[in-house]
C-alpha atoms as a PDB file:
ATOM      1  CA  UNK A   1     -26.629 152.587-106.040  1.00  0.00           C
ATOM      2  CA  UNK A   2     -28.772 153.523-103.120  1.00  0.00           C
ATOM      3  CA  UNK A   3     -29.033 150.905-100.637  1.00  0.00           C
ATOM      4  CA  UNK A   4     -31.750 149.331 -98.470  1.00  0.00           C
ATOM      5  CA  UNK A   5     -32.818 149.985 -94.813  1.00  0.00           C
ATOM      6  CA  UNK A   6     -32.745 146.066 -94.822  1.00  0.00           C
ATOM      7  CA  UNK A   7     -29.001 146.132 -95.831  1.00  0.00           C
ATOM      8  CA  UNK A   8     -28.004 148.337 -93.069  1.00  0.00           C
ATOM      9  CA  UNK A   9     -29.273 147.420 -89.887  1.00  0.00           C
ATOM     10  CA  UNK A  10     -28.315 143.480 -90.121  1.00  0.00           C
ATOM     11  CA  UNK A  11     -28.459 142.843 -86.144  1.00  0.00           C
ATOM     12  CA  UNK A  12     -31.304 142.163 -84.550  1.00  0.00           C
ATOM     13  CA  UNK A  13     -32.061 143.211 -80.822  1.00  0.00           C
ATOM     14  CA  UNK A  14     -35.620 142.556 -79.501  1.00  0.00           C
ATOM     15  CA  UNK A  15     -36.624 145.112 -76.637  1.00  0.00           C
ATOM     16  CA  UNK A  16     -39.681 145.149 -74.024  1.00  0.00           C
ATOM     17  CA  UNK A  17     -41.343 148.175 -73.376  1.00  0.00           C
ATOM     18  CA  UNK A  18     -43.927 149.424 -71.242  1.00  0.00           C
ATOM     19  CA  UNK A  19     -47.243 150.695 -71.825  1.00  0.00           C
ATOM     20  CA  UNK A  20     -46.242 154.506 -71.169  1.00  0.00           C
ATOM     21  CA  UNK A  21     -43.194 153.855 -73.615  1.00  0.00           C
ATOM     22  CA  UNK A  22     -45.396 152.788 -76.168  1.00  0.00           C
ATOM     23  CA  UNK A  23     -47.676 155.232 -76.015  1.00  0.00           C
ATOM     24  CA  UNK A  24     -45.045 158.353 -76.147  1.00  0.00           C
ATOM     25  CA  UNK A  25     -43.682 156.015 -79.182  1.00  0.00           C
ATOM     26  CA  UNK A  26     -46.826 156.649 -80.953  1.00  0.00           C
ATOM     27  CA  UNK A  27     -47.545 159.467 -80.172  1.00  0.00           C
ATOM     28  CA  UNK A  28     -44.130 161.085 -81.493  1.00  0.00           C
ATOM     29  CA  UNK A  29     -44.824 158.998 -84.675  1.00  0.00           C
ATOM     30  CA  UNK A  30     -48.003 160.866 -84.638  1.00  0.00           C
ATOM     31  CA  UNK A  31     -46.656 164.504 -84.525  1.00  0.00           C
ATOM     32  CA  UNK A  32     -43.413 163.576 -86.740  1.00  0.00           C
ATOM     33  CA  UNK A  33     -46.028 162.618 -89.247  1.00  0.00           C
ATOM     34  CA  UNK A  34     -48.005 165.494 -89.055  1.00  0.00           C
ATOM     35  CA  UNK A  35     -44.885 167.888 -89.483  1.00  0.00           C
ATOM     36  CA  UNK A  36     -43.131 165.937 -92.241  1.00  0.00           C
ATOM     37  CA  UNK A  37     -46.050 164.951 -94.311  1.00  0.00           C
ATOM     38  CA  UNK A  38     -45.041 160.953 -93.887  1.00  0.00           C
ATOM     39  CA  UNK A  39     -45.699 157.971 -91.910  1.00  0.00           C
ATOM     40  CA  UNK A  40     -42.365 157.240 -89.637  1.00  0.00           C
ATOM     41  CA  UNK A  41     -41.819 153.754 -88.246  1.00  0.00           C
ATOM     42  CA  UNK A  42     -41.638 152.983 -84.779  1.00  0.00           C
ATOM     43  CA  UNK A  43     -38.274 151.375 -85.295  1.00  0.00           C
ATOM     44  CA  UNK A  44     -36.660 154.563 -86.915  1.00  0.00           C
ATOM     45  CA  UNK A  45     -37.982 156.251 -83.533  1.00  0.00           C
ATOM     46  CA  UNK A  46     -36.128 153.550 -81.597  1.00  0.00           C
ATOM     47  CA  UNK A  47     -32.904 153.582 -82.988  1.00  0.00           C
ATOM     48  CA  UNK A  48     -33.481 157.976 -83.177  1.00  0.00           C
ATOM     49  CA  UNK A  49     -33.384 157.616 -79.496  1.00  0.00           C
ATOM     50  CA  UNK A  50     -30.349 155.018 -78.895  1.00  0.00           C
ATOM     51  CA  UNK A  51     -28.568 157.118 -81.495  1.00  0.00           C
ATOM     52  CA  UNK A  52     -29.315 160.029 -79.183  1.00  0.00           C
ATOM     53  CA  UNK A  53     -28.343 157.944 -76.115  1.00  0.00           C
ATOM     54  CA  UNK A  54     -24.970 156.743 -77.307  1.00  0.00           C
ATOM     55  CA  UNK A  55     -23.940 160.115 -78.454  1.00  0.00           C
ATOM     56  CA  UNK A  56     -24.737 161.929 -74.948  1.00  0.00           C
ATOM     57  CA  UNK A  57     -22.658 159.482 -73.346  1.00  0.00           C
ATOM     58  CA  UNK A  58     -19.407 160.580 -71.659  1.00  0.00           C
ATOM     59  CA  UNK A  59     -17.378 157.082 -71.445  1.00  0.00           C
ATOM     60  CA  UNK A  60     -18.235 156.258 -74.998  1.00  0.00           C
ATOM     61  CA  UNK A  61     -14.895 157.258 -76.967  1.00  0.00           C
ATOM     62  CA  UNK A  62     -16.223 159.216 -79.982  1.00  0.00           C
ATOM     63  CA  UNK A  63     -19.614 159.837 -78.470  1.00  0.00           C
ATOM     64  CA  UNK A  64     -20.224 163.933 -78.926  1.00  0.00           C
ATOM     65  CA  UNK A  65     -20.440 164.184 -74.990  1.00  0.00           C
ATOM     66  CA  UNK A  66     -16.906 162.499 -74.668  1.00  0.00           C
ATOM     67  CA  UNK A  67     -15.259 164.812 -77.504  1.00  0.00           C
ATOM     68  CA  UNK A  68     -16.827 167.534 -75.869  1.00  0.00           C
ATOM     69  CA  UNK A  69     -15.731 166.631 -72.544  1.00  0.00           C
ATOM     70  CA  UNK A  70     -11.903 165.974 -74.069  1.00  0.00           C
ATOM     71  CA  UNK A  71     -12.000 169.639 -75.517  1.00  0.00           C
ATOM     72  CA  UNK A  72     -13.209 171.295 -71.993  1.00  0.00           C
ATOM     73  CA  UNK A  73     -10.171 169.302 -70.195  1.00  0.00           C
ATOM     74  CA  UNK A  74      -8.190 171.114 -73.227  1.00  0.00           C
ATOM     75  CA  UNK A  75      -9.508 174.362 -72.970  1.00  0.00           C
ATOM     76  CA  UNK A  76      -8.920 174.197 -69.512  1.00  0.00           C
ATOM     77  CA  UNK A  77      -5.590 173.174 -69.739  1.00  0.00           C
ATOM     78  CA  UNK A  78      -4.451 175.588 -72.300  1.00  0.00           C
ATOM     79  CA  UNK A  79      -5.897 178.309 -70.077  1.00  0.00           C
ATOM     80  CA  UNK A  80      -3.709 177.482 -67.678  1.00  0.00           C
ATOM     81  CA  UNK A  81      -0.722 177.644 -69.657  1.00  0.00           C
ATOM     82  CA  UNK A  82      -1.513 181.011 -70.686  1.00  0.00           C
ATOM     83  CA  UNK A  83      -2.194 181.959 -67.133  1.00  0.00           C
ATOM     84  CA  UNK A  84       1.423 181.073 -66.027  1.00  0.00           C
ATOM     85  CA  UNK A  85       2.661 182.943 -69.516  1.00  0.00           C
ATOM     86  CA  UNK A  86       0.714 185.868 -68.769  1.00  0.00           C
ATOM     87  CA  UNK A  87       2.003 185.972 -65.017  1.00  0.00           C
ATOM     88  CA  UNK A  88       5.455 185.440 -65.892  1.00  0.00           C
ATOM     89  CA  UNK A  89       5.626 187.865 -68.969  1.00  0.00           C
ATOM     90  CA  UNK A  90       3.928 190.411 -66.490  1.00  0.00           C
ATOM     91  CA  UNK A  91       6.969 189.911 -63.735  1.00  0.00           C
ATOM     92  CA  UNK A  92       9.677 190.018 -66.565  1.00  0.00           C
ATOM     93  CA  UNK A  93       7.954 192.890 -67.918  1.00  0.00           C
ATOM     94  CA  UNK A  94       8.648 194.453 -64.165  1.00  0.00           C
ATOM     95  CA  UNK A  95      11.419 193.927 -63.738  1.00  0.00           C
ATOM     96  CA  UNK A  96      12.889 195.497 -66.610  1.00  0.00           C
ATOM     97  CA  UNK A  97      10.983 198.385 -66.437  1.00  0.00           C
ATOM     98  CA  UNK A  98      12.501 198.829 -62.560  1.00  0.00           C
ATOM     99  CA  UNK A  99      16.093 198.463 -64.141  1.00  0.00           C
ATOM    100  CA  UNK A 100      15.384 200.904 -66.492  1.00  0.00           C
ATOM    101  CA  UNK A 101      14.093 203.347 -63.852  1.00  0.00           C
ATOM    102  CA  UNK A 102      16.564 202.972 -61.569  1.00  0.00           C
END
């Protein structure tokens, strides 16, 4: 069974905004509805743009910019490791092959 908008967003939050914020609300609403064919409500806009917020935030554990930022400091990491592998297969690598010559 499909449920309600009602039955999802249960708390309440009320917000002030400026005339300018308004205005670029509406305005959205106004070209969302002219691409999708449907009226949009201001409060789907709203929590659109805290969604948005919350996930580009880097000290938000499991925010998209946080697991990014944990896979960089990874990456990083693991490049570093095979740096100092690389280098030290490279010097074994030499100095067998002057044993051998020699």
């Amino acid at each position: 069974m499909k449920r309600k908008k009602s039955d999802l967003y249960t708390e309440r939050q009320t917000v002030s905004l400026t005339p300018e914020q308004m205005r670029r609300l509406k305005e959205l609403r106004s070209v969302r509805a002219r691409r999708d064919g449907r009226l949009i409500h201001l409060t789907d806009l709203i929590r659109d743009a805290i969604n948005y917020y919350l996930a580009a935030q880097e000290d938000l554990p499991g925010s998209r910019r946080a697991i990014a930022k944990g896979v960089e400091v990874k990456i990083e990491t693991l490049e570093a490791k095979v740096d100092t592998l690389t280098t030290t297969l490279n010097n074994f690598i030499e100095r067998v092959t002057r044993r051998r010559g020699s």
